[in-house]
PDB file of N, CA and C in Angstrom:
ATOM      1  N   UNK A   1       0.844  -1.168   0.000  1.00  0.00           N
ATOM      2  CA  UNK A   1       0.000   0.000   0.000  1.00  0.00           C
ATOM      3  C   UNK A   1       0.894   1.238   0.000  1.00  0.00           C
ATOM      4  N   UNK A   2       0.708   2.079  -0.781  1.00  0.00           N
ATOM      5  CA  UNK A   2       1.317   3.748  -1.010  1.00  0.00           C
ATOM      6  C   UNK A   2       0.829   4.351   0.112  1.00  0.00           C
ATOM      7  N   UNK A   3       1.395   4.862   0.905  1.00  0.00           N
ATOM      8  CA  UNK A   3       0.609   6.380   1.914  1.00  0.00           C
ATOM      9  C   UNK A   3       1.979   7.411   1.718  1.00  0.00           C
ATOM     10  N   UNK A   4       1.226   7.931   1.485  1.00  0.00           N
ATOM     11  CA  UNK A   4       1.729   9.831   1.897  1.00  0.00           C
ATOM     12  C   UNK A   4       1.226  10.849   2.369  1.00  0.00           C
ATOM     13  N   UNK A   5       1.748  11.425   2.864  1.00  0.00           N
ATOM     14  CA  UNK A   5       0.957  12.756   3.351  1.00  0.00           C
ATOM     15  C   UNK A   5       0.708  13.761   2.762  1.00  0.00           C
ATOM     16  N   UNK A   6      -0.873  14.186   2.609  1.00  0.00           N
ATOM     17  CA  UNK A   6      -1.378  15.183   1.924  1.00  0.00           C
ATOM     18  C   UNK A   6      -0.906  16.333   2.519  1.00  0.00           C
ATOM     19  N   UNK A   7      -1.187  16.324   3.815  1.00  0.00           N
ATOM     20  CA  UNK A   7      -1.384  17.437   4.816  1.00  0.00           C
ATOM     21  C   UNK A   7      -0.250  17.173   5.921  1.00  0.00           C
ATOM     22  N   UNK A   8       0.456  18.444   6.343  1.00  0.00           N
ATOM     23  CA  UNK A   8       1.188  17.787   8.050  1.00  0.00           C
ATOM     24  C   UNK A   8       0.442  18.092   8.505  1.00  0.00           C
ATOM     25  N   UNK A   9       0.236  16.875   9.859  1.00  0.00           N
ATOM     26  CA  UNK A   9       0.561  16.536  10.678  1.00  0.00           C
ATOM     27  C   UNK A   9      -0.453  18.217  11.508  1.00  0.00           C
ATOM     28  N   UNK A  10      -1.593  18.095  12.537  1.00  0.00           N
ATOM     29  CA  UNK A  10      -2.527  19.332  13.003  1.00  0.00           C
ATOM     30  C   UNK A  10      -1.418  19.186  13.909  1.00  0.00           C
ATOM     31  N   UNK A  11      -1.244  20.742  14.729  1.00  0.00           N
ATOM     32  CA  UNK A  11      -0.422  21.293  15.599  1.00  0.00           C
ATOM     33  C   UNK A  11      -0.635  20.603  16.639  1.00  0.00           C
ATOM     34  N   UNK A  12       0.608  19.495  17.322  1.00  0.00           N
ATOM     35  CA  UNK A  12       0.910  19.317  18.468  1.00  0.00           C
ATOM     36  C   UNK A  12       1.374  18.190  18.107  1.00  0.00           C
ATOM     37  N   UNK A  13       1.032  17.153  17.138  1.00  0.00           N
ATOM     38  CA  UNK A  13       0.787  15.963  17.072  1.00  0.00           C
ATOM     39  C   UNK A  13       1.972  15.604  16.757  1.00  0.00           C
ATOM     40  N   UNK A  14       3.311  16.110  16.651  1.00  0.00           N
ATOM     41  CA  UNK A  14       4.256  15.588  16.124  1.00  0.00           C
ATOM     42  C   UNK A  14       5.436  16.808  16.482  1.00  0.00           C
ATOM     43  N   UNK A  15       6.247  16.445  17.280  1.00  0.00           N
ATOM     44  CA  UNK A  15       7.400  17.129  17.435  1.00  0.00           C
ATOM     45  C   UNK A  15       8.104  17.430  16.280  1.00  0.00           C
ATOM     46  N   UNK A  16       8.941  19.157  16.688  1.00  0.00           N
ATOM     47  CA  UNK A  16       9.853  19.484  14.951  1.00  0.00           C
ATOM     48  C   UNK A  16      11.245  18.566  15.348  1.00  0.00           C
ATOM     49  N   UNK A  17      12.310  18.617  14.359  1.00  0.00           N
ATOM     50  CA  UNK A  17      13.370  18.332  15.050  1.00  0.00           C
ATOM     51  C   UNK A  17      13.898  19.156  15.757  1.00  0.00           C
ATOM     52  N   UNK A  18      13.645  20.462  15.955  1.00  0.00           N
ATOM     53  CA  UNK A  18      14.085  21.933  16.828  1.00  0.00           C
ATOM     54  C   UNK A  18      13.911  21.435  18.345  1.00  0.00           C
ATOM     55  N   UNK A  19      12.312  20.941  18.049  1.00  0.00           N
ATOM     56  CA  UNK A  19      11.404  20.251  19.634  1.00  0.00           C
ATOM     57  C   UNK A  19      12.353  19.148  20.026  1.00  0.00           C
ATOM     58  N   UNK A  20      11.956  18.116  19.609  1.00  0.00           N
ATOM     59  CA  UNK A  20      12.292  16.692  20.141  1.00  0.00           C
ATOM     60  C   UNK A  20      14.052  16.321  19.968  1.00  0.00           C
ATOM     61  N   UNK A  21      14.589  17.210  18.946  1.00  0.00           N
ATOM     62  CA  UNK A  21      16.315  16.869  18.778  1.00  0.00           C
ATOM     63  C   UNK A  21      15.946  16.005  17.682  1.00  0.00           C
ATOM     64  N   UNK A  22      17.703  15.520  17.214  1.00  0.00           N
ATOM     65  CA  UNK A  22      17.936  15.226  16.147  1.00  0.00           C
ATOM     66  C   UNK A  22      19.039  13.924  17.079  1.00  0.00           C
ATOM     67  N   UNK A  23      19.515  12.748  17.078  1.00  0.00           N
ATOM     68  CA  UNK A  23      20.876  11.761  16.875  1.00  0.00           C
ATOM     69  C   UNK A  23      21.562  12.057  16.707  1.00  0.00           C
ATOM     70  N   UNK A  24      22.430  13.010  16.782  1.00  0.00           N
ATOM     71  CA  UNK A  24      23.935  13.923  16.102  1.00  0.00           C
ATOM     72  C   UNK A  24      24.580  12.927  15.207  1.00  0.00           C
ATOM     73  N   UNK A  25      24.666  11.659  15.452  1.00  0.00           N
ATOM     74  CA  UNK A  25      25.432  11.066  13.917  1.00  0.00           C
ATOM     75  C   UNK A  25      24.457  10.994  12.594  1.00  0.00           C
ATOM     76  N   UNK A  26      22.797  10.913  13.039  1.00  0.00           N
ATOM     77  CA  UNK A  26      22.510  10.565  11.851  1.00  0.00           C
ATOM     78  C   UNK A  26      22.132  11.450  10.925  1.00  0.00           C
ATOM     79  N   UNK A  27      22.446  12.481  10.945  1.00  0.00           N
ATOM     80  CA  UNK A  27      22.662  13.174   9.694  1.00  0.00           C
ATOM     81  C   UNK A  27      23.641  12.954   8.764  1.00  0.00           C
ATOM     82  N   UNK A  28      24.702  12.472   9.445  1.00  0.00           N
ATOM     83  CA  UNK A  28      25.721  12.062   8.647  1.00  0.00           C
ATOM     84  C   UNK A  28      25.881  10.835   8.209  1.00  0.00           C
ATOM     85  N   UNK A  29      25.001   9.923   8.593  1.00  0.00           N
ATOM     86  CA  UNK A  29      24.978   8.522   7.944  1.00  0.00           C
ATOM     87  C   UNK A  29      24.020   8.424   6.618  1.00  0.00           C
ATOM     88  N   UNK A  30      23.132   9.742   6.924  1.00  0.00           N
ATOM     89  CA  UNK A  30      21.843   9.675   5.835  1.00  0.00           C
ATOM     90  C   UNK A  30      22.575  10.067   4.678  1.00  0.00           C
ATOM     91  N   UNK A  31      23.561  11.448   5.262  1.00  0.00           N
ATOM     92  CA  UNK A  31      24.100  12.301   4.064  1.00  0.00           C
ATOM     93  C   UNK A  31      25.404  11.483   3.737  1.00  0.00           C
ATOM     94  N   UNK A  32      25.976  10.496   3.570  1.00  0.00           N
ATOM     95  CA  UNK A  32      26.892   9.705   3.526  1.00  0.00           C
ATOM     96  C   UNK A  32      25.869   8.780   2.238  1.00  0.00           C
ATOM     97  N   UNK A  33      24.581   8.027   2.759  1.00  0.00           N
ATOM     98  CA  UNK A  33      23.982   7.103   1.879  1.00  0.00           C
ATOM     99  C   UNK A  33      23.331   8.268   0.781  1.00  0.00           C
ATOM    100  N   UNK A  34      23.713   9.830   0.981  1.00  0.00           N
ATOM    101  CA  UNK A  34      23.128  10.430  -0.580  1.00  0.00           C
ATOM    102  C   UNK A  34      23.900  10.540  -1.133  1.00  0.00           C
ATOM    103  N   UNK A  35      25.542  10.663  -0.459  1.00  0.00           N
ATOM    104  CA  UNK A  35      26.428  10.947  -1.382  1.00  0.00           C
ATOM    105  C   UNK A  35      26.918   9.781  -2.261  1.00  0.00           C
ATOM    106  N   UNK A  36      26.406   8.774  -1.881  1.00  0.00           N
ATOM    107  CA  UNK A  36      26.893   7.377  -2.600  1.00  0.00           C
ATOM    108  C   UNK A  36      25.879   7.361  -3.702  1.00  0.00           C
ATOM    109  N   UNK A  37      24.337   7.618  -3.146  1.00  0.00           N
ATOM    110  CA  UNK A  37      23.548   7.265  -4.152  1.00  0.00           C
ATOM    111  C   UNK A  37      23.625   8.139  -5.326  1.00  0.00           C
ATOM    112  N   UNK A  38      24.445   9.251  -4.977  1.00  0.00           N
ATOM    113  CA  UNK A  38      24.729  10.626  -6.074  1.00  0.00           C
ATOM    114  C   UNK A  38      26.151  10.212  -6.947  1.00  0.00           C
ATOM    115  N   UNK A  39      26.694   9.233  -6.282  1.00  0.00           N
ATOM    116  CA  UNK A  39      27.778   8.687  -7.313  1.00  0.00           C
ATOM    117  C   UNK A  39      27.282   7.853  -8.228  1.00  0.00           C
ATOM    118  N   UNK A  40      26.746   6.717  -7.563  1.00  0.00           N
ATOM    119  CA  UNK A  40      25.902   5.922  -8.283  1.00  0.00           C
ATOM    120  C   UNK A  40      25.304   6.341  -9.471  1.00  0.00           C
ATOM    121  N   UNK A  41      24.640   7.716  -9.540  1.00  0.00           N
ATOM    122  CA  UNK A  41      23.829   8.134 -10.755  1.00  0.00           C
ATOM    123  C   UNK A  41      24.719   8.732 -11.661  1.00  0.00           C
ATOM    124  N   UNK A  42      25.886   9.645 -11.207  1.00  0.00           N
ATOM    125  CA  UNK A  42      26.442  10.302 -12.312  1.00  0.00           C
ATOM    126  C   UNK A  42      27.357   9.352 -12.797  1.00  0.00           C
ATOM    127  N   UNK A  43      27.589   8.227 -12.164  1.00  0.00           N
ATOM    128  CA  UNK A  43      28.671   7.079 -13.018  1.00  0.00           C
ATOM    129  C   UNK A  43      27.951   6.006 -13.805  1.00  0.00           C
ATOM    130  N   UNK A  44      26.528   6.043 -13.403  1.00  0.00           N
ATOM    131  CA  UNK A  44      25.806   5.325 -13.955  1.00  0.00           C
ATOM    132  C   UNK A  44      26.712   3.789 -13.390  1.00  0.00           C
ATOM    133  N   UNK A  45      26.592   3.851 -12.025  1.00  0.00           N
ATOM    134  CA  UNK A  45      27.441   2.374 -11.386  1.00  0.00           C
ATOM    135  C   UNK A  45      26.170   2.089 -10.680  1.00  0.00           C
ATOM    136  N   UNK A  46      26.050   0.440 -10.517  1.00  0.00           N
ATOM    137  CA  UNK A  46      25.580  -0.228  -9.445  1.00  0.00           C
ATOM    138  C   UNK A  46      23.732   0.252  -9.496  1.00  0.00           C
ATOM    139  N   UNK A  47      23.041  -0.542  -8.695  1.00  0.00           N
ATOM    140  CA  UNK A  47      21.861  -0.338  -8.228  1.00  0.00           C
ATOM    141  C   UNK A  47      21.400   0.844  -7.275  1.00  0.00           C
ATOM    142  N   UNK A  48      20.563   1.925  -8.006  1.00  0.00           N
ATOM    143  CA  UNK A  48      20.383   3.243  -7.016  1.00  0.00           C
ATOM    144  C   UNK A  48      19.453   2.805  -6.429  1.00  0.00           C
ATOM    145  N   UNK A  49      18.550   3.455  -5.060  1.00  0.00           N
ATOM    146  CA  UNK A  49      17.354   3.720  -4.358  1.00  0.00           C
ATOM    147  C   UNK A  49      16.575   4.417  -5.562  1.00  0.00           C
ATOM    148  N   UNK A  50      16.284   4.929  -6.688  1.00  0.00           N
ATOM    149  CA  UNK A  50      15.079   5.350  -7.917  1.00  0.00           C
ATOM    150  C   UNK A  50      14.369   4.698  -7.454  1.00  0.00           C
ATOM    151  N   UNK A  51      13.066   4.990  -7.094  1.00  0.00           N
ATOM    152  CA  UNK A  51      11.789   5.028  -7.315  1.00  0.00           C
ATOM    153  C   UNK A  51      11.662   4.005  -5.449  1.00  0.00           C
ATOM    154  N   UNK A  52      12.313   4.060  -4.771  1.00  0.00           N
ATOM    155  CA  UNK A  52      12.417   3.269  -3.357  1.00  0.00           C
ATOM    156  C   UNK A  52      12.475   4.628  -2.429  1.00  0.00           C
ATOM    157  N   UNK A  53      11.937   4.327  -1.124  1.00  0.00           N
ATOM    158  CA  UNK A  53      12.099   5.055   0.340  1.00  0.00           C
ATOM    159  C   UNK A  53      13.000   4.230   1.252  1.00  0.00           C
ATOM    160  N   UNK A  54      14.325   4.372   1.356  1.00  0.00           N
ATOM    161  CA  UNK A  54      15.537   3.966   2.235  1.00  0.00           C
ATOM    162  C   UNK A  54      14.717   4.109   4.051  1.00  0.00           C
ATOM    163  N   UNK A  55      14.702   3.750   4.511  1.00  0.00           N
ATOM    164  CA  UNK A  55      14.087   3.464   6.028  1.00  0.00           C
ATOM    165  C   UNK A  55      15.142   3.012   7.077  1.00  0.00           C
ATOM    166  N   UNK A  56      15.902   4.002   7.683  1.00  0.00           N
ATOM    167  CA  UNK A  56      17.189   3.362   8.331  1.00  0.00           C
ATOM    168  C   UNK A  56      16.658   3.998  10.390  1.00  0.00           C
ATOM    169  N   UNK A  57      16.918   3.026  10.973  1.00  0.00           N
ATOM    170  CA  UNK A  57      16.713   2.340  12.263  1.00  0.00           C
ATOM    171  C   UNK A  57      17.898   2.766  12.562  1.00  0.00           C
ATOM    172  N   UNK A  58      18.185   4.398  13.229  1.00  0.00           N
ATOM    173  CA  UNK A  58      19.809   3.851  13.715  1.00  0.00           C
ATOM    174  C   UNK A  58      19.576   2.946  15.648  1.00  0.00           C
ATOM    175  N   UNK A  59      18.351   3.402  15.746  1.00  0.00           N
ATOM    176  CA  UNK A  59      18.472   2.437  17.449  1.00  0.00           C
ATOM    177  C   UNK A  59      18.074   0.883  17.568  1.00  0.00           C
ATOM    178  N   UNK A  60      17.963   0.448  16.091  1.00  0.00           N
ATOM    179  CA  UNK A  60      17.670  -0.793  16.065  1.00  0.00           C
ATOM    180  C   UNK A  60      19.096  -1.227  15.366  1.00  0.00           C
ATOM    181  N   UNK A  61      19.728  -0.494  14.752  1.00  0.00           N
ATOM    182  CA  UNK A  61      20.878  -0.938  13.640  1.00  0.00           C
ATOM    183  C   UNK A  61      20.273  -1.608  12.429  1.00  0.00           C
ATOM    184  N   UNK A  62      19.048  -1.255  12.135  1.00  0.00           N
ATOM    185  CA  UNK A  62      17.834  -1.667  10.743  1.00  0.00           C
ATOM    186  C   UNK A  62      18.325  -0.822   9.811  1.00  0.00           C
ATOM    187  N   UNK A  63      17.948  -1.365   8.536  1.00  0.00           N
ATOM    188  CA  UNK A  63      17.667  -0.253   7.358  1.00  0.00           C
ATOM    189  C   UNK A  63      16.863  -1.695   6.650  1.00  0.00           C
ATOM    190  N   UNK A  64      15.654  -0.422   5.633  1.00  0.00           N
ATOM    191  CA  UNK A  64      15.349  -1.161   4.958  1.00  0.00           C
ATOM    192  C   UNK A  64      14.771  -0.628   3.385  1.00  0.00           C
ATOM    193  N   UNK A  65      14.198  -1.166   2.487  1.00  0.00           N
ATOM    194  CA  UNK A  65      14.079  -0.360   1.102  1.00  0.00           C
ATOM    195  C   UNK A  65      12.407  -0.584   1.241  1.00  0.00           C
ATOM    196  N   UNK A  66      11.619   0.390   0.530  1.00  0.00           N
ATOM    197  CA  UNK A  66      10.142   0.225   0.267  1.00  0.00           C
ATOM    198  C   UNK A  66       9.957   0.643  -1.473  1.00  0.00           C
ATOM    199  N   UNK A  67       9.791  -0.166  -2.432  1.00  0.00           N
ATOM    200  CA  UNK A  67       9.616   0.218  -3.252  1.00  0.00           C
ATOM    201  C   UNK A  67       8.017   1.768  -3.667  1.00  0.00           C
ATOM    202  N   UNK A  68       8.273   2.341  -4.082  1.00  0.00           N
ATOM    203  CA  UNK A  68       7.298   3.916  -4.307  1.00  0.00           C
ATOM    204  C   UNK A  68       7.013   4.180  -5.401  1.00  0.00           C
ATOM    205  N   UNK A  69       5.728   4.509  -5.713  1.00  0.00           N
ATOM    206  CA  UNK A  69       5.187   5.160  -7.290  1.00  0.00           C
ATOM    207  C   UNK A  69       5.291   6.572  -6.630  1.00  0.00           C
ATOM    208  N   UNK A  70       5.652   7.302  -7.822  1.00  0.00           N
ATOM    209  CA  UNK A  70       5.584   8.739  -7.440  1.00  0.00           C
ATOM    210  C   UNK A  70       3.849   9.504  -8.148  1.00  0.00           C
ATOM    211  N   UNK A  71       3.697  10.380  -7.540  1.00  0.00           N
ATOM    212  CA  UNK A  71       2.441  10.677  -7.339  1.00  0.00           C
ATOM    213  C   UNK A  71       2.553  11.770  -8.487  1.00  0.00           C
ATOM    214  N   UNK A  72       1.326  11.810  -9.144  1.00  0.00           N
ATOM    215  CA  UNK A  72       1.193  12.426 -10.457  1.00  0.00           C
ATOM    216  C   UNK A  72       0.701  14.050  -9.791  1.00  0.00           C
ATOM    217  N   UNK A  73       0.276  13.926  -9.171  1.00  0.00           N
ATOM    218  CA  UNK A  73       0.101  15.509  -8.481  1.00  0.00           C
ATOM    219  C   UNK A  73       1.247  15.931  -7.723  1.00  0.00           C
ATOM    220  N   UNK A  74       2.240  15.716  -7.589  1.00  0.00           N
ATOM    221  CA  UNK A  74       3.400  16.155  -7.138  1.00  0.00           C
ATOM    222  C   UNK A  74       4.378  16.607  -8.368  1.00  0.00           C
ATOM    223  N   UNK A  75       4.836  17.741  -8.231  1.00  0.00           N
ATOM    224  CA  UNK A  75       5.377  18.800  -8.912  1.00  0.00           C
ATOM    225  C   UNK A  75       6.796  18.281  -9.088  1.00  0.00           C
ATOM    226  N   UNK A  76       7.755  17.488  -7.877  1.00  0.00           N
ATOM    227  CA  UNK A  76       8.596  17.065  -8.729  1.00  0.00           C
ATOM    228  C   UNK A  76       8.737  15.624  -8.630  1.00  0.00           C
ATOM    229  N   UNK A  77       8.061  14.645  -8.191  1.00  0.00           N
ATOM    230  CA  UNK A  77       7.943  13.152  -8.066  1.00  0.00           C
ATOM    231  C   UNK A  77       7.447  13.221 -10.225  1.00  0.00           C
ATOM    232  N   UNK A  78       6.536  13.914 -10.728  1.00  0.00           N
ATOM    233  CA  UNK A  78       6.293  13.570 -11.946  1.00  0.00           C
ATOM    234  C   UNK A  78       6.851  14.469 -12.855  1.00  0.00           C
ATOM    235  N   UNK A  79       8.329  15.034 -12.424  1.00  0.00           N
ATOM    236  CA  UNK A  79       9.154  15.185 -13.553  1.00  0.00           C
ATOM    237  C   UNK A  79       9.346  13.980 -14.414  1.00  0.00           C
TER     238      UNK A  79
END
């Protein structure tokens, strides 16, 4: 099943990262798996995340892939 969000999230229901904090490494593990997936495309090497949602667990030590249709009303999913 596809879900996305039309709408965020009514006020309260969800902490910003400003509110609740951020993991201090995992910004850099996310931005580490874009910079690979950004090699990947301009070398045209290996299998990218295209058209997948990457799902990474750093307090479980999980990651996982969800394959995604991009939504025809979205401005840049249907470039």
């Amino acid at each position: 099943m596809l879900a996305y969000f039309q709408a965020p999230p009514k006020d309260g229901l969800a902490l910003t990262c400003s509110e609740g904090g951020v993991f201090s490494p995992l910004p850099g593990v996310i931005g580490s798996v874009m910079a690979v997936e950004t090699l990947k495309i301009l070398s045209h090497s290996g299998n990218t995340l295209l058209g997948q949602m990457f799902i990474y667990d750093g307090l479980k030590g999980e990651s996982r892939k969800i394959k995604i249709n991009p939504s025809k009303k979205c401005p840049i999913c249907s470039i």
